[in-house]
N, C-alpha and C. Protein backbone atom coordinates (compact mmCIF):
# COMPACT_ATOMS: atom_id res chain seq x y z
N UNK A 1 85.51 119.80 90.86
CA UNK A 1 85.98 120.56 91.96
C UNK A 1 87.02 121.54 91.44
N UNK A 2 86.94 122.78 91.99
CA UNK A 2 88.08 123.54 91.52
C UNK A 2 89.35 123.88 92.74
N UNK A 3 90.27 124.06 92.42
CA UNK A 3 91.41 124.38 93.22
C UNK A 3 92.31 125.38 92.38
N UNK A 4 93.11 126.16 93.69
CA UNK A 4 94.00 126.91 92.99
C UNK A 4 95.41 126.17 92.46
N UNK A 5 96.53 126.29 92.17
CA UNK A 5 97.68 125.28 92.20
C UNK A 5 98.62 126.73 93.18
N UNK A 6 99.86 126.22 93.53
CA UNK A 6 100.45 127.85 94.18
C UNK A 6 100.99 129.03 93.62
N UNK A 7 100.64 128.48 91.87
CA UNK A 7 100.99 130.08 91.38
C UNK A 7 99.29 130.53 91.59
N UNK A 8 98.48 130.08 92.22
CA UNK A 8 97.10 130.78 92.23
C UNK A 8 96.19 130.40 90.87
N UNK A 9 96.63 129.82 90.33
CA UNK A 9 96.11 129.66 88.93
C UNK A 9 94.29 128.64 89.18
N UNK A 10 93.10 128.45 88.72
CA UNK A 10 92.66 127.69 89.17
C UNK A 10 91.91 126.48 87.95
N UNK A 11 92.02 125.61 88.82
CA UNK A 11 91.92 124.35 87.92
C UNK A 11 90.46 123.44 88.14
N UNK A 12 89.90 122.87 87.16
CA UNK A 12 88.54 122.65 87.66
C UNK A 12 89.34 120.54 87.58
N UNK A 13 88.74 119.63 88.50
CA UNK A 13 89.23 118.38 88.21
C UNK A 13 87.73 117.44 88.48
N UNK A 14 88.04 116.25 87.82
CA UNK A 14 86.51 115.34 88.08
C UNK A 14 86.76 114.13 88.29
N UNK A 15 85.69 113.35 89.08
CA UNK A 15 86.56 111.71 88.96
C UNK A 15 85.47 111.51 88.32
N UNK A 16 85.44 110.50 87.68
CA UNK A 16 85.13 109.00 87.23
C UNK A 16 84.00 107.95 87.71
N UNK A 17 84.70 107.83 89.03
CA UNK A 17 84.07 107.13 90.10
C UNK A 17 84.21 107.79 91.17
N UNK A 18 84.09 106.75 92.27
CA UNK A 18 83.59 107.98 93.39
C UNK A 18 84.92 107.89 94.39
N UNK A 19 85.13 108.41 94.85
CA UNK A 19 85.84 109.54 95.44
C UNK A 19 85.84 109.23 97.20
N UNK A 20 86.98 109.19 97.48
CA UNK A 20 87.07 108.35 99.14
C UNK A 20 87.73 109.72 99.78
N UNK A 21 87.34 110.41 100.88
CA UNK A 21 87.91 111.36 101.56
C UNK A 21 88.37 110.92 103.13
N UNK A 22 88.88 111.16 103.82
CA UNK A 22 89.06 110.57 104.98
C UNK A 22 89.80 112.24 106.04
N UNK A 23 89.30 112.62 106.99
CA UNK A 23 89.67 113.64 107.61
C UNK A 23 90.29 113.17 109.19
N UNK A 24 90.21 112.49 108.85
CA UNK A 24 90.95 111.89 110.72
C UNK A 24 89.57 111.64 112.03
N UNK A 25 89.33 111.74 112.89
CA UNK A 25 88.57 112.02 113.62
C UNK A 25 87.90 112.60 114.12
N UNK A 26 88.45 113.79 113.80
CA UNK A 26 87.56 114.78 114.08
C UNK A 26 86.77 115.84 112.79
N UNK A 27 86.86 115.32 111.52
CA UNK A 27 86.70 115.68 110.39
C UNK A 27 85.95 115.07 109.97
N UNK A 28 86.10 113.42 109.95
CA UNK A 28 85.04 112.65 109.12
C UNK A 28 83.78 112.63 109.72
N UNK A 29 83.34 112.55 110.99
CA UNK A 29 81.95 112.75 110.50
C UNK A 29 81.22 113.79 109.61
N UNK A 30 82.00 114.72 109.93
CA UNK A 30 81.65 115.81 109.49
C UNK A 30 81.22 115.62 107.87
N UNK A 31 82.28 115.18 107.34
CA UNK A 31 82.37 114.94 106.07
C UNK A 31 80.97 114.41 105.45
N UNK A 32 81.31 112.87 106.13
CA UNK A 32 80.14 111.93 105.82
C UNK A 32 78.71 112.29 106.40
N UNK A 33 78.18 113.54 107.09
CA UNK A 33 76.96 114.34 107.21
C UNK A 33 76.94 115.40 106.03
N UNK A 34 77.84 115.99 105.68
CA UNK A 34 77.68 116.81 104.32
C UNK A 34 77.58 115.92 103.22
N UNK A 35 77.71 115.12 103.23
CA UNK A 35 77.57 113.38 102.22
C UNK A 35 76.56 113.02 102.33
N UNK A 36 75.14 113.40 103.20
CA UNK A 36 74.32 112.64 102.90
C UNK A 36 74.52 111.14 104.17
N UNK A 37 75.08 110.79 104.95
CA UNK A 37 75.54 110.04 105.95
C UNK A 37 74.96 110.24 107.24
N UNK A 38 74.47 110.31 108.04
CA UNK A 38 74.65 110.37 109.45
C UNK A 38 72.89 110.21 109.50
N UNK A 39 72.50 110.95 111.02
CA UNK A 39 70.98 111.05 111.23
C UNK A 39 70.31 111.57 110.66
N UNK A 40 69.32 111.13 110.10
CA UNK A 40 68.57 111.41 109.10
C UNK A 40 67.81 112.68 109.47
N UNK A 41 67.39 113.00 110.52
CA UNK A 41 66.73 114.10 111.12
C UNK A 41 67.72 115.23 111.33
N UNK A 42 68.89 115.08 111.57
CA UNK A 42 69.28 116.22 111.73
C UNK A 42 70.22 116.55 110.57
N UNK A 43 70.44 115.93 109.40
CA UNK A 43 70.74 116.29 107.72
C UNK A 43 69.65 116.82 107.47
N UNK A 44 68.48 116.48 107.60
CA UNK A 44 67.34 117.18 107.23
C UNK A 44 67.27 118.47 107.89
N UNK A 45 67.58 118.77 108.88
CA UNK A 45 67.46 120.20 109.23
C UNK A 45 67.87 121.21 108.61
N UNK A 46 68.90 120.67 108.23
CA UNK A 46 70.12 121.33 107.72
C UNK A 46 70.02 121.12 105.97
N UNK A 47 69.23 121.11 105.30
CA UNK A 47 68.76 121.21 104.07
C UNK A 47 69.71 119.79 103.13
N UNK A 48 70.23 118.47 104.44
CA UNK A 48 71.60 118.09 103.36
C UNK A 48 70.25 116.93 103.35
N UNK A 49 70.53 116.44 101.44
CA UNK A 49 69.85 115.06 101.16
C UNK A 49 70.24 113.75 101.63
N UNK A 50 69.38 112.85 101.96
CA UNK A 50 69.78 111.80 103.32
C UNK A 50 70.36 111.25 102.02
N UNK A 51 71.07 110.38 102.26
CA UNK A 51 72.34 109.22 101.39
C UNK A 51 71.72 108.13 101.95
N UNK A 52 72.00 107.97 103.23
CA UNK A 52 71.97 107.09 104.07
C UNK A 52 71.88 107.01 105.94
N UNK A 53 70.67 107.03 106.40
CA UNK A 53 70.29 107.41 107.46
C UNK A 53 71.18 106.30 108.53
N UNK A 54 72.19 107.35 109.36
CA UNK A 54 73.15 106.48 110.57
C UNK A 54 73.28 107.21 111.68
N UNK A 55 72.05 106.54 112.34
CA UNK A 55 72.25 107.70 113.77
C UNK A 55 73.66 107.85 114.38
N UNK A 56 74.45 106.85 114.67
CA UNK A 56 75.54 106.78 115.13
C UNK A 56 77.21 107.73 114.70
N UNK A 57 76.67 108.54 113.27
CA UNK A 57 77.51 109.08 113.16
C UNK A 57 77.83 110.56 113.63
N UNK A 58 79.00 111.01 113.95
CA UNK A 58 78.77 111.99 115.31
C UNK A 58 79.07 111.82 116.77
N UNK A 59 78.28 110.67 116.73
CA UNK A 59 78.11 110.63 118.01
C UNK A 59 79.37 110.08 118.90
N UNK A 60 79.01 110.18 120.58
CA UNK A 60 80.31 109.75 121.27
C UNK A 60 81.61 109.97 120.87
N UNK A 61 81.28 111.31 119.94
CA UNK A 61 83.45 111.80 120.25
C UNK A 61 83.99 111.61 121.16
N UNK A 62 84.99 111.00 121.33
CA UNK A 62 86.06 111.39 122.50
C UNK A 62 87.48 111.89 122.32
N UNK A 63 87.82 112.54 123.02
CA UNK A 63 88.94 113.37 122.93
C UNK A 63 90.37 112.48 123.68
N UNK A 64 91.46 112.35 122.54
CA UNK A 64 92.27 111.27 123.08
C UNK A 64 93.58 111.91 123.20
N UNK A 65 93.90 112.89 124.54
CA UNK A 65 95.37 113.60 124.27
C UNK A 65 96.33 112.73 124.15
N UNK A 66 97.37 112.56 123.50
CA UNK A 66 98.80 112.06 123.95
C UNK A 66 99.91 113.10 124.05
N UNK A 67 100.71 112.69 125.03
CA UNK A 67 101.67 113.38 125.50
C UNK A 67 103.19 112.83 124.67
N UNK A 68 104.01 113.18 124.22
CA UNK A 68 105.37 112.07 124.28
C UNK A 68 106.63 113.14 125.43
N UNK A 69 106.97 112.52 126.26
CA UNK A 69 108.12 112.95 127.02
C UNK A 69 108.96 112.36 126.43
N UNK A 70 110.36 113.37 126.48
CA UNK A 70 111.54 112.95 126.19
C UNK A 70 112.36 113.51 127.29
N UNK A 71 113.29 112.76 128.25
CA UNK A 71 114.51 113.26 128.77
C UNK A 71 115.87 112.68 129.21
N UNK A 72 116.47 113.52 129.38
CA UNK A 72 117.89 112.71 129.20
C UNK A 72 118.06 112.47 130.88
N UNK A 73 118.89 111.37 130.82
CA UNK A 73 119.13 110.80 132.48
C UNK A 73 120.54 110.30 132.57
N UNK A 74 121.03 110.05 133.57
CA UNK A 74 121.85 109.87 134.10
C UNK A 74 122.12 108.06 133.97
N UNK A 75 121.24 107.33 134.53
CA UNK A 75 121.04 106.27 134.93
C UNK A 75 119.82 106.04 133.69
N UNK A 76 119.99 105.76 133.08
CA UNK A 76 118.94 105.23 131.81
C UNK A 76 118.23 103.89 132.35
N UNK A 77 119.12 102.76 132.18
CA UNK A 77 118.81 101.78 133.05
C UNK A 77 117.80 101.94 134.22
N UNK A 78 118.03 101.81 135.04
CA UNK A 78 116.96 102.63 136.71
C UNK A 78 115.66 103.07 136.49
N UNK A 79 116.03 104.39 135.33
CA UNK A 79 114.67 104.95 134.78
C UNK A 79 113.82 104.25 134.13
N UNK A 80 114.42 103.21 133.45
CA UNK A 80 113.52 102.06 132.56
C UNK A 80 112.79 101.19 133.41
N UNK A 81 113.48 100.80 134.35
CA UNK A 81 113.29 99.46 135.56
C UNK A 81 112.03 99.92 136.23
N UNK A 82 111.98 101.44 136.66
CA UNK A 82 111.32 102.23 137.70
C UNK A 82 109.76 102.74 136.34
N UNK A 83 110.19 102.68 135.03
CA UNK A 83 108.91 102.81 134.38
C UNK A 83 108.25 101.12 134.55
N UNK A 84 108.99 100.49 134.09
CA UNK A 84 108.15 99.32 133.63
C UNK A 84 107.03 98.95 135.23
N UNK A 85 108.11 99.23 136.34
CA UNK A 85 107.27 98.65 137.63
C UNK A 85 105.79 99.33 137.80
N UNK A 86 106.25 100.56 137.58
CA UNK A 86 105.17 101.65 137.46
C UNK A 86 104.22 100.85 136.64
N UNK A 87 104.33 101.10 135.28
CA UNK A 87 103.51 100.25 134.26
C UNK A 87 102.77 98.88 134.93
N UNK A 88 103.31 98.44 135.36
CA UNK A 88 103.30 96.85 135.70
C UNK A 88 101.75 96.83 136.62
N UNK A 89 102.44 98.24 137.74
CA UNK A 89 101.39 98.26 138.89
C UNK A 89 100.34 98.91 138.64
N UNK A 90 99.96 99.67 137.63
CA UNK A 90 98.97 100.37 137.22
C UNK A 90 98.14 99.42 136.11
N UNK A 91 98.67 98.39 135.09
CA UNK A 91 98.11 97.88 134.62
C UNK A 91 97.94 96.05 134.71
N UNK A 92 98.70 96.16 135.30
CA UNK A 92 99.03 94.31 135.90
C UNK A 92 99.54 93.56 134.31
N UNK A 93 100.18 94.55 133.86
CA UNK A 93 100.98 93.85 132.54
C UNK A 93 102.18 94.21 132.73
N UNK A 94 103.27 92.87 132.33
CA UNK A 94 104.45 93.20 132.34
C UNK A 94 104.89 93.79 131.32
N UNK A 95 106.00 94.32 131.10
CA UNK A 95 106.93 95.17 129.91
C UNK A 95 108.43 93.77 129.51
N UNK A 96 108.27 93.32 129.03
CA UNK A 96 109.37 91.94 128.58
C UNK A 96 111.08 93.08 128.22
């Protein structure tokens, strides 16, 4: 594989053995279909050699926003009491 370094310079590198990539969720399938990984029919479309035929990869993304709020209060206490109940009643689990 080649890369630049940040004076731009470029460097060719090789492994050995093989080589583990990991892109988060929304990357790795991706990955592991340019690998030769996923449905075998539709790597084949796409000129990539099957590795290993897995329909399942791809499939059922879901998209998982999180939010984090932060704010400052008056009554810290209150605000905690008034989350956990909240919590409590929406999921029927307590907060200890």
């Amino acid at each position: 594989m080649w890369y630049a370094d940040k004076n731009g310079r470029r460097h060719f590198v090789h492994a050995k053995r093989e080589v583990l990539l990991a892109g988060g969720v929304y990357a790795s399938p991706q990955l592991l279909m340019l690998s030769g990984i996923g449905p075998a029919d539709h790597l084949s479309e796409y000129g990539v050699k099957v590795v290993k035929d897995l329909p399942g990869v791809g499939r059922n993304l879901q998209d998982h926003p999180a939010v984090m709020l932060s704010y400052a209060s008056k009554n810290p206490y209150k605000d905690k009491r008034k989350s956990a109940v909240y919590y409590t009643e929406q999921t029927g689990k307590k907060i200890s």
